[in-house]
N, C-alpha and C. Protein backbone atom coordinates (compact mmCIF):
# COMPACT_ATOMS: atom_id res chain seq x y z
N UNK A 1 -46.41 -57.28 101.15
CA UNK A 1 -44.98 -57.62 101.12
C UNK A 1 -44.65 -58.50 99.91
N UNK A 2 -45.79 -59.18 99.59
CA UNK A 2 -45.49 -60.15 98.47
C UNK A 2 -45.60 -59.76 97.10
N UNK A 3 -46.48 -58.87 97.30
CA UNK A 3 -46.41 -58.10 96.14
C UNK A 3 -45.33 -56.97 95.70
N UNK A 4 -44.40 -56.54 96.85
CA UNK A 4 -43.16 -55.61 96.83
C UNK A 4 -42.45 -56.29 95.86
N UNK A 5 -41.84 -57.54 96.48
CA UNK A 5 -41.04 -58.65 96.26
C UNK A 5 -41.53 -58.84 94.59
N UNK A 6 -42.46 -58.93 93.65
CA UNK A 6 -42.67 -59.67 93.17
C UNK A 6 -42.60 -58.57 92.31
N UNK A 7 -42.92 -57.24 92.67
CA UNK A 7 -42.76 -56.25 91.31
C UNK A 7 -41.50 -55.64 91.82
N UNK A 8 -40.70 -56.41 92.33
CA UNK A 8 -39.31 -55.61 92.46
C UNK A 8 -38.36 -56.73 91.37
N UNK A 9 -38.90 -58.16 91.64
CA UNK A 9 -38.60 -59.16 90.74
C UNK A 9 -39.00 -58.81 89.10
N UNK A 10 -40.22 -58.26 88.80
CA UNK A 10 -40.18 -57.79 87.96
C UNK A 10 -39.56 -56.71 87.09
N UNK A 11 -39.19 -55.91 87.68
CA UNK A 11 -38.97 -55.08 87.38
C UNK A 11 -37.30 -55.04 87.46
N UNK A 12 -36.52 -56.41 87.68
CA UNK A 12 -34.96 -56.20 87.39
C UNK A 12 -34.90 -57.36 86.51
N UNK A 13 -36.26 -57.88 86.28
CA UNK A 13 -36.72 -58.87 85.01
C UNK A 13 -36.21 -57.85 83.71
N UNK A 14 -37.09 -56.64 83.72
CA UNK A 14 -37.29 -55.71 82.45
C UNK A 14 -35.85 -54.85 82.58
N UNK A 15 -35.20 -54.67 83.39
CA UNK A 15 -33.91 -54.27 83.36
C UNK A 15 -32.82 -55.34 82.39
N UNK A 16 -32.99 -56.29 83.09
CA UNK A 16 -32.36 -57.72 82.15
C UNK A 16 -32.40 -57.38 80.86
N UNK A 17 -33.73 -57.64 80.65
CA UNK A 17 -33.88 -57.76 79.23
C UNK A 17 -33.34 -56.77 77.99
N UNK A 18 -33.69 -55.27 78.89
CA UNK A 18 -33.52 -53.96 78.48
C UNK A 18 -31.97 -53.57 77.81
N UNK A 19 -31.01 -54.34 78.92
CA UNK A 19 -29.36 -54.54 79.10
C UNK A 19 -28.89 -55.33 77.86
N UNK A 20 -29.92 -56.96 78.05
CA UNK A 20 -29.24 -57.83 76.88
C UNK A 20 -29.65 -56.88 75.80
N UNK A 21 -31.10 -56.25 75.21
CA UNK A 21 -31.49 -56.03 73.83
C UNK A 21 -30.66 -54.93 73.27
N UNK A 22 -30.14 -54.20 74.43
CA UNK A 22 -29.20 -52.65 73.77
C UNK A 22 -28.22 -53.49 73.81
N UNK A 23 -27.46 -54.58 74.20
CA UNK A 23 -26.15 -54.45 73.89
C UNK A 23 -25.99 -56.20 72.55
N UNK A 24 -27.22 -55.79 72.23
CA UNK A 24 -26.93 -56.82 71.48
C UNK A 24 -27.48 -56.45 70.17
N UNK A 25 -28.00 -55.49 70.25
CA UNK A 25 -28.50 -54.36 69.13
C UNK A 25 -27.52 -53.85 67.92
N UNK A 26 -26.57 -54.11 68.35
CA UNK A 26 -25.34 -53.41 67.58
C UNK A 26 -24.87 -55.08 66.88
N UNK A 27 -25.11 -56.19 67.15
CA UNK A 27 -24.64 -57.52 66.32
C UNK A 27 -25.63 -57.68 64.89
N UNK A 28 -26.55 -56.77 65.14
CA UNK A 28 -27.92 -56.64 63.67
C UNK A 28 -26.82 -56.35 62.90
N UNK A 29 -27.55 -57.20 61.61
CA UNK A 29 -27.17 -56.70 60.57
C UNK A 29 -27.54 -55.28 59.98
N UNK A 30 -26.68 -54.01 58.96
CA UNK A 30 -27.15 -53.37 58.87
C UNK A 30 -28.65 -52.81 58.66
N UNK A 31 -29.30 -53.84 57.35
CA UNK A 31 -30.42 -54.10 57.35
C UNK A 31 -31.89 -53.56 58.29
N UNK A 32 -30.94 -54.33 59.05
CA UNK A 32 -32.66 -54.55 60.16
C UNK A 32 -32.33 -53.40 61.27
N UNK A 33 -31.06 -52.74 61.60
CA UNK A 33 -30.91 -51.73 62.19
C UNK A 33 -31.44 -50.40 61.44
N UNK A 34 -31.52 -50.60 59.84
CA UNK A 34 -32.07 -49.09 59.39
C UNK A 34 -33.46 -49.18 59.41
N UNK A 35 -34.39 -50.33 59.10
CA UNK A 35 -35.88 -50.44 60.02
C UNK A 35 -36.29 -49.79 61.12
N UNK A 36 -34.89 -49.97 62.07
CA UNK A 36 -35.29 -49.14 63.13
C UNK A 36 -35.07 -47.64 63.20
N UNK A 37 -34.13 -47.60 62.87
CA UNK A 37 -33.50 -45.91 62.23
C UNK A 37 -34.26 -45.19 61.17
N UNK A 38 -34.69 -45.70 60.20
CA UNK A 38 -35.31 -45.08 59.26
C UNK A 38 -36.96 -45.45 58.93
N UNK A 39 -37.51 -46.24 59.41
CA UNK A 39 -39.04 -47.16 59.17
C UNK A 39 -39.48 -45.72 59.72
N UNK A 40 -39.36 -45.24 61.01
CA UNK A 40 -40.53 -44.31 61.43
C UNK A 40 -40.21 -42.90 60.99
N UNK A 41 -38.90 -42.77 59.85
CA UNK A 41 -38.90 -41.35 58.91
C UNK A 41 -40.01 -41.88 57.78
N UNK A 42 -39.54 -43.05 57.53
CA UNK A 42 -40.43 -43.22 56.03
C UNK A 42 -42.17 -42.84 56.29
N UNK A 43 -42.35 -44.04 57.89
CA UNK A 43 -44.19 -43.05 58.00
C UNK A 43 -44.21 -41.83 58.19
N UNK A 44 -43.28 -41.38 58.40
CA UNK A 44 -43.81 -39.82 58.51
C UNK A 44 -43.66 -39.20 57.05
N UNK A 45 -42.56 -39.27 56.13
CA UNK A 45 -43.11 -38.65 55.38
C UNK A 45 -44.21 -39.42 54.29
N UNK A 46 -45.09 -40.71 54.42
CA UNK A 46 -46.04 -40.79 54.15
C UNK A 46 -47.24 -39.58 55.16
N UNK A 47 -47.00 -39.58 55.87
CA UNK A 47 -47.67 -38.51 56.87
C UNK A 47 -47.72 -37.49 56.08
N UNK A 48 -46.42 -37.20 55.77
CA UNK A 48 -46.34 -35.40 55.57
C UNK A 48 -46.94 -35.21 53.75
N UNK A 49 -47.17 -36.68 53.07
CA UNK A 49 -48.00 -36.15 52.13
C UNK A 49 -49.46 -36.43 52.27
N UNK A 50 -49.83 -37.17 53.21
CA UNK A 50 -50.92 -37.08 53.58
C UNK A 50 -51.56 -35.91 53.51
N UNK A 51 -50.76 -35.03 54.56
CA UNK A 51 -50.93 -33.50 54.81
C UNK A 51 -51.04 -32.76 53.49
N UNK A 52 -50.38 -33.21 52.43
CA UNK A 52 -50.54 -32.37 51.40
C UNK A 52 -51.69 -32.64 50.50
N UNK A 53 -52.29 -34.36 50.79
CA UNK A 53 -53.09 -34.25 49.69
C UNK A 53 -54.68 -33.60 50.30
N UNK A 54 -54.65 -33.62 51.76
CA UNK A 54 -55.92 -33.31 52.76
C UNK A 54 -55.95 -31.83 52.42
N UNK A 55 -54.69 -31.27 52.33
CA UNK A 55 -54.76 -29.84 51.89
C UNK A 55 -55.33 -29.08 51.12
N UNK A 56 -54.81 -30.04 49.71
CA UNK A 56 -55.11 -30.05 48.56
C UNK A 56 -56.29 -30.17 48.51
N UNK A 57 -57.04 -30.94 48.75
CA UNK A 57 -58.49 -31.50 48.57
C UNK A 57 -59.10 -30.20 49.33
N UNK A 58 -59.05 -29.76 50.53
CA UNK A 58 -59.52 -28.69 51.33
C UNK A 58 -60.30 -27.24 50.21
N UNK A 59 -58.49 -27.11 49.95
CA UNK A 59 -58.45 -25.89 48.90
C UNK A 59 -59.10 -25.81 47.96
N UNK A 60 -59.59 -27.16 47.09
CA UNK A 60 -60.54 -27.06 46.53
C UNK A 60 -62.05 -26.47 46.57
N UNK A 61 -62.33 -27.80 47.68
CA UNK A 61 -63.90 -27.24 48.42
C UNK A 61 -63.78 -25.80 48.84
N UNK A 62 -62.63 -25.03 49.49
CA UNK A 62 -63.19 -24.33 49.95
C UNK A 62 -62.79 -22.94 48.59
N UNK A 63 -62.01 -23.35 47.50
CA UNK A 63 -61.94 -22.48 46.20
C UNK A 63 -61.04 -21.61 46.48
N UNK A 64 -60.09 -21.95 47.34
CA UNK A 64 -58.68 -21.27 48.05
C UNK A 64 -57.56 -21.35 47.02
N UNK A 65 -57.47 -20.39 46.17
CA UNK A 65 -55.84 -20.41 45.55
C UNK A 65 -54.72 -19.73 45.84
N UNK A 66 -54.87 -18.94 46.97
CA UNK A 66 -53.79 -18.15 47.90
C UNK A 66 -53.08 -18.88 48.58
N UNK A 67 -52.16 -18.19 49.40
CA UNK A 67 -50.96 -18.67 50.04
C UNK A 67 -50.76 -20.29 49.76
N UNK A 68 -50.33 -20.90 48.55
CA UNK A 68 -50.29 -22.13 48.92
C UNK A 68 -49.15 -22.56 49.77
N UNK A 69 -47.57 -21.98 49.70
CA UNK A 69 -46.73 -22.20 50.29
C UNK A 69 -46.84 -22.05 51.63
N UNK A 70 -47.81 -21.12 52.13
CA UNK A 70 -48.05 -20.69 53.57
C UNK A 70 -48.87 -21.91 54.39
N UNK A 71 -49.78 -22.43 53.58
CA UNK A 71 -50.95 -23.51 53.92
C UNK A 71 -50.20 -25.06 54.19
N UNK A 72 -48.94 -25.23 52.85
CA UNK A 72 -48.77 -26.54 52.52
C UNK A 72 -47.57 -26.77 53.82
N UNK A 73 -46.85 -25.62 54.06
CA UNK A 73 -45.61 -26.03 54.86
C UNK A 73 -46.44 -27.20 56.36
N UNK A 74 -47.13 -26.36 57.10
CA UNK A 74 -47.15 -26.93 58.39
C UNK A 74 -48.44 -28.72 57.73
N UNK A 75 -48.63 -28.75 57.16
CA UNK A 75 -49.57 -29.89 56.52
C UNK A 75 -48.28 -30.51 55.93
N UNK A 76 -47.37 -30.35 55.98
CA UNK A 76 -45.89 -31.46 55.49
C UNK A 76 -45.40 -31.76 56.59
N UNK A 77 -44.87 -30.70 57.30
CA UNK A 77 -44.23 -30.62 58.75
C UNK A 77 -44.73 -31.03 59.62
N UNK A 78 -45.65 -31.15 60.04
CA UNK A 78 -46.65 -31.33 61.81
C UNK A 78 -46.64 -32.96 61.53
N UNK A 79 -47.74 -33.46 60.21
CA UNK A 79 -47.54 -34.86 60.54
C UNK A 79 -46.70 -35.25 60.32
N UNK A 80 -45.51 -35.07 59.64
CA UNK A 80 -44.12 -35.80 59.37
C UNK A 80 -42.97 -35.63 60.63
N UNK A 81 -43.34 -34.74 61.95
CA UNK A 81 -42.69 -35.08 63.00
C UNK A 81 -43.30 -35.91 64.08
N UNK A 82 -44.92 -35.64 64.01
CA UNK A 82 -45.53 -36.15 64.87
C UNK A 82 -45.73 -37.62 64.98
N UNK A 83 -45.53 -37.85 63.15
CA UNK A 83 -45.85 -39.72 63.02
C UNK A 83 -44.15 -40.59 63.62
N UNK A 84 -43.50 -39.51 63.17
CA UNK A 84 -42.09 -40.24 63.20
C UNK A 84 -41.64 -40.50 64.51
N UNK A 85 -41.81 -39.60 65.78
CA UNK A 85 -41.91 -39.53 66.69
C UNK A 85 -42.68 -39.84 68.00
N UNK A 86 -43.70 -40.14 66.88
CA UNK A 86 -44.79 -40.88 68.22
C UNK A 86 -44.46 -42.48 67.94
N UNK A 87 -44.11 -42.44 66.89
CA UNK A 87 -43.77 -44.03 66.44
C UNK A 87 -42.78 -44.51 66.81
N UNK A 88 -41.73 -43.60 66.66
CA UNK A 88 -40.24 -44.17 67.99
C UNK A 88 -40.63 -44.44 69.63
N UNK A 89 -41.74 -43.20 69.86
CA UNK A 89 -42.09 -43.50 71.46
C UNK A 89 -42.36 -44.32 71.29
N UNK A 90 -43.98 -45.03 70.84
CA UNK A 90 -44.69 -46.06 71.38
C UNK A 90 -44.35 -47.63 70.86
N UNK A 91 -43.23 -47.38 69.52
CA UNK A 91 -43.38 -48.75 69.06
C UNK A 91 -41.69 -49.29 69.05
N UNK A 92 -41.00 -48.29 68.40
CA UNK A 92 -39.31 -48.74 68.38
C UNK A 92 -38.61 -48.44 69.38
N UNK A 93 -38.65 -47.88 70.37
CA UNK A 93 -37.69 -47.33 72.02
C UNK A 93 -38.60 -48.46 72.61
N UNK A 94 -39.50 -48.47 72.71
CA UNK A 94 -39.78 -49.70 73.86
C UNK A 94 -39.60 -51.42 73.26
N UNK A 95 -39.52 -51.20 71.54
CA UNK A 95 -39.10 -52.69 71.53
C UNK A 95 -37.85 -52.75 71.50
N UNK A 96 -36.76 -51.66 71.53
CA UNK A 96 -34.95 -52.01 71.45
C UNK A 96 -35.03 -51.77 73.39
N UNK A 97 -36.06 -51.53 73.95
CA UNK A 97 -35.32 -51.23 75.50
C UNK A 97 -36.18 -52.56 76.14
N UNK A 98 -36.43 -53.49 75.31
CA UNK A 98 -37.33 -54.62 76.24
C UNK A 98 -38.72 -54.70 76.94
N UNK A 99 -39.14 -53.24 76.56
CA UNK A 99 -40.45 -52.64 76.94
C UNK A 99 -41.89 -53.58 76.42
N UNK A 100 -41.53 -53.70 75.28
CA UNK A 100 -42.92 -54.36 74.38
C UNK A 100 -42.86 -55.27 73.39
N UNK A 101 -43.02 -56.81 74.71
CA UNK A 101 -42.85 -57.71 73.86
C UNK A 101 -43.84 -58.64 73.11
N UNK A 102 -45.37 -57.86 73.09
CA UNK A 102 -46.10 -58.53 72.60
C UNK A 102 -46.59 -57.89 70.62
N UNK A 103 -46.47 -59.08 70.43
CA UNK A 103 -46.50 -58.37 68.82
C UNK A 103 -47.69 -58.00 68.74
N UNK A 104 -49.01 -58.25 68.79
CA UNK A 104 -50.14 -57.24 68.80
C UNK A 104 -50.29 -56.63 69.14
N UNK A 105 -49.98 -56.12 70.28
CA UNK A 105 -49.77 -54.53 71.54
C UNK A 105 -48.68 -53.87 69.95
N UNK A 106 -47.42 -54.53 69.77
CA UNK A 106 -46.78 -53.50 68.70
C UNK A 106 -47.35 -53.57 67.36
N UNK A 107 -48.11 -54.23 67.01
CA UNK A 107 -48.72 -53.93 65.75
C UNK A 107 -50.17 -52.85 65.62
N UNK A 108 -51.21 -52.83 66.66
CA UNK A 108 -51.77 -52.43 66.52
C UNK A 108 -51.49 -51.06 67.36
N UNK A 109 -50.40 -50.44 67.73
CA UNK A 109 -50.00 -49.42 68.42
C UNK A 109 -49.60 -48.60 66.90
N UNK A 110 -48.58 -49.68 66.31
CA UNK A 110 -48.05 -48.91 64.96
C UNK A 110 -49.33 -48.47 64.05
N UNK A 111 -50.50 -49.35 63.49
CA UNK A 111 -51.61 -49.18 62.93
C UNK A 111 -52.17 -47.88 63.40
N UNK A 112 -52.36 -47.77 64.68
CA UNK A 112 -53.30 -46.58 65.27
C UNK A 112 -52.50 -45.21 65.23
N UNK A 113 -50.99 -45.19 65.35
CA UNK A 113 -50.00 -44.22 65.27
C UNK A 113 -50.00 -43.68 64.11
N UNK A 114 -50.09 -44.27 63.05
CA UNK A 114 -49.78 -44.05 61.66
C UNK A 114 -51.24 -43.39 61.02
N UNK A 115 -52.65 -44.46 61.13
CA UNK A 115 -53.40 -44.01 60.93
C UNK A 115 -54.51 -42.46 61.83
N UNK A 116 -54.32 -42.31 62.92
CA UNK A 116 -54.64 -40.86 63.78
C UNK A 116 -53.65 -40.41 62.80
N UNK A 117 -51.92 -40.31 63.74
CA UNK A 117 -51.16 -38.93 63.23
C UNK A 117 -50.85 -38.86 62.12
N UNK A 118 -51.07 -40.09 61.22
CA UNK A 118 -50.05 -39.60 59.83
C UNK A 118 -51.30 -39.99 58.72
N UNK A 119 -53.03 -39.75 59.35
CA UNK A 119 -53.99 -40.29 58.49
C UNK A 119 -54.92 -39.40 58.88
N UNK A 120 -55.55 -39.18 59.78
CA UNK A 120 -57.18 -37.98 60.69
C UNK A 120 -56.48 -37.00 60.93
N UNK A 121 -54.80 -37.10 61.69
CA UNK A 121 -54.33 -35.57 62.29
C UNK A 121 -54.80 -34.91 61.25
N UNK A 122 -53.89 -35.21 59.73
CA UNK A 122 -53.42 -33.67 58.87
C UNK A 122 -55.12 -33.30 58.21
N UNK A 123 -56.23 -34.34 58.34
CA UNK A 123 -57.15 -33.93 58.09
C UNK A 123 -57.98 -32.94 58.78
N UNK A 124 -57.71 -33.19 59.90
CA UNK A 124 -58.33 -32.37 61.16
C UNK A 124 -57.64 -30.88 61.43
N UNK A 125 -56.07 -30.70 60.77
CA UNK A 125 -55.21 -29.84 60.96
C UNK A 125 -55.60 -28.97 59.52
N UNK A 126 -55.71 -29.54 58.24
CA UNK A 126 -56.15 -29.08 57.35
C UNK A 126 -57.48 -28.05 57.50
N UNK A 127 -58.53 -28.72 57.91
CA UNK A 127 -59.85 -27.99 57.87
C UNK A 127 -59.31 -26.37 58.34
N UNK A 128 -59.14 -26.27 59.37
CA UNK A 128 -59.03 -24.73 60.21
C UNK A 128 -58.09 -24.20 59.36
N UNK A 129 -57.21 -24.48 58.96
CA UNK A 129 -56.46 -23.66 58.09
C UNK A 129 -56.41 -23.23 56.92
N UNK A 130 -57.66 -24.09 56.27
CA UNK A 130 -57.91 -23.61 54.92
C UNK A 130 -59.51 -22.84 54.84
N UNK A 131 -60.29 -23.12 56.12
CA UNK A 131 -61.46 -22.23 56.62
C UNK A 131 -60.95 -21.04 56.71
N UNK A 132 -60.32 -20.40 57.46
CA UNK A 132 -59.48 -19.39 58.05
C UNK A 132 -59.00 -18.75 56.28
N UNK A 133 -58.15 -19.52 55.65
CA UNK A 133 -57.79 -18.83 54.09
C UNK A 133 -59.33 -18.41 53.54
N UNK A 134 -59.84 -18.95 53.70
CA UNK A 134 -60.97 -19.03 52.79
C UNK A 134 -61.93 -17.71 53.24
N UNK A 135 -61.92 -17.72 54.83
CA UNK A 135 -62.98 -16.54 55.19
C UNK A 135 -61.84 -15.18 54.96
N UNK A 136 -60.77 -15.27 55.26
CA UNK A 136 -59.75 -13.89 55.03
C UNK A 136 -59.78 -13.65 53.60
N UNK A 137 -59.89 -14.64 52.24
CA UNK A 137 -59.85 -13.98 50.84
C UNK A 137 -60.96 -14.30 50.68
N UNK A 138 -62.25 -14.68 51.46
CA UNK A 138 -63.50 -14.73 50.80
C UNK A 138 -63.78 -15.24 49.42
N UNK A 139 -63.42 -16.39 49.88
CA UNK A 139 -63.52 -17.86 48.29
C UNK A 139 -64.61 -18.35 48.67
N UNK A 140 -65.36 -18.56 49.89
CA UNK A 140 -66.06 -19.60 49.97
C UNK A 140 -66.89 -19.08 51.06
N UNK A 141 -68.72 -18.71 50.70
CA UNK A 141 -69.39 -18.65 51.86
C UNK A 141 -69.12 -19.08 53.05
N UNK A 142 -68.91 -18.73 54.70
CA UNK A 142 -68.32 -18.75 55.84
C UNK A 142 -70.06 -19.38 56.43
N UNK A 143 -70.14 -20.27 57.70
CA UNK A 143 -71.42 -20.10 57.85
C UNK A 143 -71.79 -19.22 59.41
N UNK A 144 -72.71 -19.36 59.36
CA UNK A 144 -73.48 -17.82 60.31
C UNK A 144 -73.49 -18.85 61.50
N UNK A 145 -73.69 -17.72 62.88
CA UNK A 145 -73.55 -18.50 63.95
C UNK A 145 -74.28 -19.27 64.59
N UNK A 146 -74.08 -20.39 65.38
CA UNK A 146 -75.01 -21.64 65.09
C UNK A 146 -74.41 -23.14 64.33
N UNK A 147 -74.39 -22.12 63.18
CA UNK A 147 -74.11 -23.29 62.14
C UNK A 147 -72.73 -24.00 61.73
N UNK A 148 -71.92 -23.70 62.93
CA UNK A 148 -70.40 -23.75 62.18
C UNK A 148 -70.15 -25.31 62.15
N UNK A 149 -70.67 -26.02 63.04
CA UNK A 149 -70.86 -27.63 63.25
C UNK A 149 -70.82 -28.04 61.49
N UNK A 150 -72.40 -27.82 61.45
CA UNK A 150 -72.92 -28.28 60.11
C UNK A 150 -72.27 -27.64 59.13
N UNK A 151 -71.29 -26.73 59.15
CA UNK A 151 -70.13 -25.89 57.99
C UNK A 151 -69.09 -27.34 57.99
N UNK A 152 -68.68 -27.69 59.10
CA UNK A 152 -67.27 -27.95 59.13
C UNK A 152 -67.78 -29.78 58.86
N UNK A 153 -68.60 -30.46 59.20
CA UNK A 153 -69.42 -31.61 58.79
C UNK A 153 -69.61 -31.77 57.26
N UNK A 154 -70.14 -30.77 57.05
CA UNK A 154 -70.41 -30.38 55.22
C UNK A 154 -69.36 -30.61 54.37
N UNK A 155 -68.07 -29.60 54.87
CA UNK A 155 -67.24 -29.73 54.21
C UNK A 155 -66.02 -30.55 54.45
N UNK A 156 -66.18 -31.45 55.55
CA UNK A 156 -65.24 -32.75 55.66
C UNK A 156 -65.23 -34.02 55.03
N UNK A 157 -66.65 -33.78 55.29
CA UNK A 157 -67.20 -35.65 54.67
C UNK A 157 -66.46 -35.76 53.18
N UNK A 158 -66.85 -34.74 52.06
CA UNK A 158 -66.23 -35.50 50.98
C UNK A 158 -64.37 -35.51 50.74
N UNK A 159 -64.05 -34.60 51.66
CA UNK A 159 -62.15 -34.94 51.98
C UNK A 159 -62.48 -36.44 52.21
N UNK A 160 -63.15 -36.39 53.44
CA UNK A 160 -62.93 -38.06 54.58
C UNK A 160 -63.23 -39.11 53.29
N UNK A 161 -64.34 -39.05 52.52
CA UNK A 161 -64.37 -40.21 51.67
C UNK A 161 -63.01 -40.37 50.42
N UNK A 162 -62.93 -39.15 50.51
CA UNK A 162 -61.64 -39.27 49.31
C UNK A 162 -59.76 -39.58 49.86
N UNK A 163 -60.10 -39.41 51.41
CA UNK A 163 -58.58 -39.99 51.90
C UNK A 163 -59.12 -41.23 52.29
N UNK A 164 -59.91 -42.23 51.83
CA UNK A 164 -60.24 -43.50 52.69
C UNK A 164 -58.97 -44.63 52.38
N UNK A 165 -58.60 -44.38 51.20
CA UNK A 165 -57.14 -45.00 50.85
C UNK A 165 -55.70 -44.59 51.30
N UNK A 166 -55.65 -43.10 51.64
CA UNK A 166 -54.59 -42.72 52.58
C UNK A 166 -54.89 -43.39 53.71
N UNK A 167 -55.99 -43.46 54.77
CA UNK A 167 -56.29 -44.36 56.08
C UNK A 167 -55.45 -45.50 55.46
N UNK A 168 -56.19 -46.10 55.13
CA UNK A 168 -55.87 -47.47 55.23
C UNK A 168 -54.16 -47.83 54.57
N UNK A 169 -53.38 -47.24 53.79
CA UNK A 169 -52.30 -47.38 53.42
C UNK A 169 -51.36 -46.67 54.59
N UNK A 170 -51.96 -45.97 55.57
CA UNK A 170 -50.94 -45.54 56.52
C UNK A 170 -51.41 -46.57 57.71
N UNK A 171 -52.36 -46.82 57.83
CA UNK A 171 -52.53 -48.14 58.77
C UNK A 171 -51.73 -48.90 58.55
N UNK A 172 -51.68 -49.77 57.35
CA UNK A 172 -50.84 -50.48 56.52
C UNK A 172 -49.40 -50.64 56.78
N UNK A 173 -48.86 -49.53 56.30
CA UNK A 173 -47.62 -49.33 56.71
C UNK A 173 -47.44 -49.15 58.56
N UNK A 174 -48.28 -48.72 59.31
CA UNK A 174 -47.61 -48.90 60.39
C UNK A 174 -47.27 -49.98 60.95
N UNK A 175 -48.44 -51.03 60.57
CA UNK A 175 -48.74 -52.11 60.82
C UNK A 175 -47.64 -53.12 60.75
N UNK A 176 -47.07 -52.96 59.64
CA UNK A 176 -45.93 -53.84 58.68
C UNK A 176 -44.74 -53.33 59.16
N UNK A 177 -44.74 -52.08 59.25
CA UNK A 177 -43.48 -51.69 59.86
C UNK A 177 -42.88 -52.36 61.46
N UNK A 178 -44.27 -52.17 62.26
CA UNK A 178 -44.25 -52.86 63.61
C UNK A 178 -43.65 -54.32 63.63
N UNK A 179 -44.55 -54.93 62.84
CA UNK A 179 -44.36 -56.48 62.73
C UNK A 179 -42.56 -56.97 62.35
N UNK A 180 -42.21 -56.27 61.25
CA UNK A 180 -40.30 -56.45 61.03
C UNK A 180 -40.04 -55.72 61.98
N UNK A 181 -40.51 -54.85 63.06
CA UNK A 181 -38.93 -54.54 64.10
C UNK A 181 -39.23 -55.41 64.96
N UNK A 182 -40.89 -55.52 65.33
CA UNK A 182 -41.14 -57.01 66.27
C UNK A 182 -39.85 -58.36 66.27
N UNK A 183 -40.26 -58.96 64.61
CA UNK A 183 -39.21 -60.24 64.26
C UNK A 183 -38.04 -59.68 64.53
N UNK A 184 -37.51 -58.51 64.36
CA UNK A 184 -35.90 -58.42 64.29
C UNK A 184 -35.70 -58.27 66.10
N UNK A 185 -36.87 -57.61 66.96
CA UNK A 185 -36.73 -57.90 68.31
C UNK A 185 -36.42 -59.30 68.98
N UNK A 186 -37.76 -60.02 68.25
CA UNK A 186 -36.73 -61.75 68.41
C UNK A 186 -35.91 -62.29 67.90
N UNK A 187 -35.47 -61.79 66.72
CA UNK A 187 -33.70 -61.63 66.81
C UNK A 187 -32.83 -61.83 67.03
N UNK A 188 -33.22 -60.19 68.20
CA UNK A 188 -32.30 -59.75 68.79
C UNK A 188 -32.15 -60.77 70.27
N UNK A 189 -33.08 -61.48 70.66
CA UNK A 189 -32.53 -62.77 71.58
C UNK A 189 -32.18 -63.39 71.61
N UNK A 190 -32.36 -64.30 70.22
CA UNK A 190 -31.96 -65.37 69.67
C UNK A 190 -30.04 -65.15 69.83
N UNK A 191 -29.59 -63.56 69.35
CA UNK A 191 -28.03 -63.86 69.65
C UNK A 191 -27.97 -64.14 70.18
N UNK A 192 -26.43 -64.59 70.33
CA UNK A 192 -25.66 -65.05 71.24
C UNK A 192 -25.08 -63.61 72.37
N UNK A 193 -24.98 -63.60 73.60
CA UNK A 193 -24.10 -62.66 74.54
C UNK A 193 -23.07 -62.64 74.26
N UNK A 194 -22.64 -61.42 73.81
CA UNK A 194 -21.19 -61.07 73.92
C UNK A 194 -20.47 -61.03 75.06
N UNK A 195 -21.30 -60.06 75.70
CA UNK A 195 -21.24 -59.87 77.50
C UNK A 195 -20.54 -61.02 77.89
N UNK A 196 -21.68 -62.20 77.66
CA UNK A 196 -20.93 -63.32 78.52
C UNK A 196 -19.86 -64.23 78.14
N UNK A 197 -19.90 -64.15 76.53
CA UNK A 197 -18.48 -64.86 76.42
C UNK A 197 -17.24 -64.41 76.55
N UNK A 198 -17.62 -62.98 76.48
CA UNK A 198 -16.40 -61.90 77.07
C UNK A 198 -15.97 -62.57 78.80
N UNK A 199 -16.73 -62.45 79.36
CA UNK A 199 -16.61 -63.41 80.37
C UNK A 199 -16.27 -64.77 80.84
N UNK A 200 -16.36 -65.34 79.82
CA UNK A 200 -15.87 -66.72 79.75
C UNK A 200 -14.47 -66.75 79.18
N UNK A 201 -13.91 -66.11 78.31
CA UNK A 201 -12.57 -66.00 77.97
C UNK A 201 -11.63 -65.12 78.73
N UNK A 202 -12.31 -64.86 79.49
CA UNK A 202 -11.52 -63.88 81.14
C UNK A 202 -11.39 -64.87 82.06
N UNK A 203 -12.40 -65.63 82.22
CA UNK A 203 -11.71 -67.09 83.01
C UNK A 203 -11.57 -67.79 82.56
């Protein structure tokens, strides 16, 4: 029973909060409202060249000069919706709805968002699609069965060492990005209620 009580208390706690931060969201200066509006387009299209340079690098190793327009589209596209979008879920909708108020939970959520989807995805999305070019125009010995492990190992490692600066600059940026909507979340408390002085000049 005490525990009903206490996550029912909680939970019109996070309603509170949820109420003041949207309606006080709109007193931001333009500024710090396009952080939130635009910060998780900008990682994505760091994402979506990610995708192009993992591509790029692929096509090499695997001596692929066909379809490049066919190869490069979804290696622009996939991580540049997936970063932008996983980054509104997990880091900007839950800090404008009162969801996530601890700045390391949002910094290292943004870090890990940015670096998986918009840093390992397009690498991991790259390989199969430029294997696949490669065994259909036969650029690049395919390996025999058994061996496809040690094919796809072989020919990752020197991509993986050569995006080690894409990692870490999309970490980077998620990271930094998190941290200014964090501050502009405390902020957003620091206003003053409109709500309530609207209320106070009614009585």
């Amino acid at each position: 029973m005490a525990e009903t009580s206490q996550a029912l208390k909680d939970l019109k706690l996070k309603s509170e909060i949820m109420e003041l931060v949207v309606s006080r969201f709109e007193q931001l200066p333009e500024t710090d409202k396009k952080i939130f509006e635009y910060g998780p387009i900008y990682l994505g299209i760091n994402g979506a060249f990610a995708g192009l340079i993992a591509n790029s690098f692929f096509r090499r190793v695997l001596k692929v000069t066909q379809a490049r327009i066919t190869s490069s589209l979804p290696m622009a596209i996939l991580p540049f919706l997936g970063t932008t979008a996983l980054f509104q879920a997990t880091v900007s909708e839950p800090l404008v709805s009162g969801g996530l108020n601890c700045e390391v939970c949002a910094q290292v959520r943004g870090a890990l968002v940015t670096l998986v989807v918009g840093g390992l995805y397009p690498v991991a999305l790259a390989l199969p699609i430029n294997a696949g070019l490669a065994s259909r125009y036969k650029t690049a010995p395919m390996p025999e069965k058994g061996k496809v492990v040690q094919f796809l190992v072989k020919t990752s490692k020197p991509v993986f060492r050569k995006m080690v600066f894409v990692y870490l600059l999309q970490a980077i940026s998620g990271y930094y990005l998190a941290t200014l909507q964090h501050r502009i979340y405390w902020k957003l408390l620091e206003l003053p209620d409109t709500n309530s002085e609207d209320r106070k000049t009614v009585d």
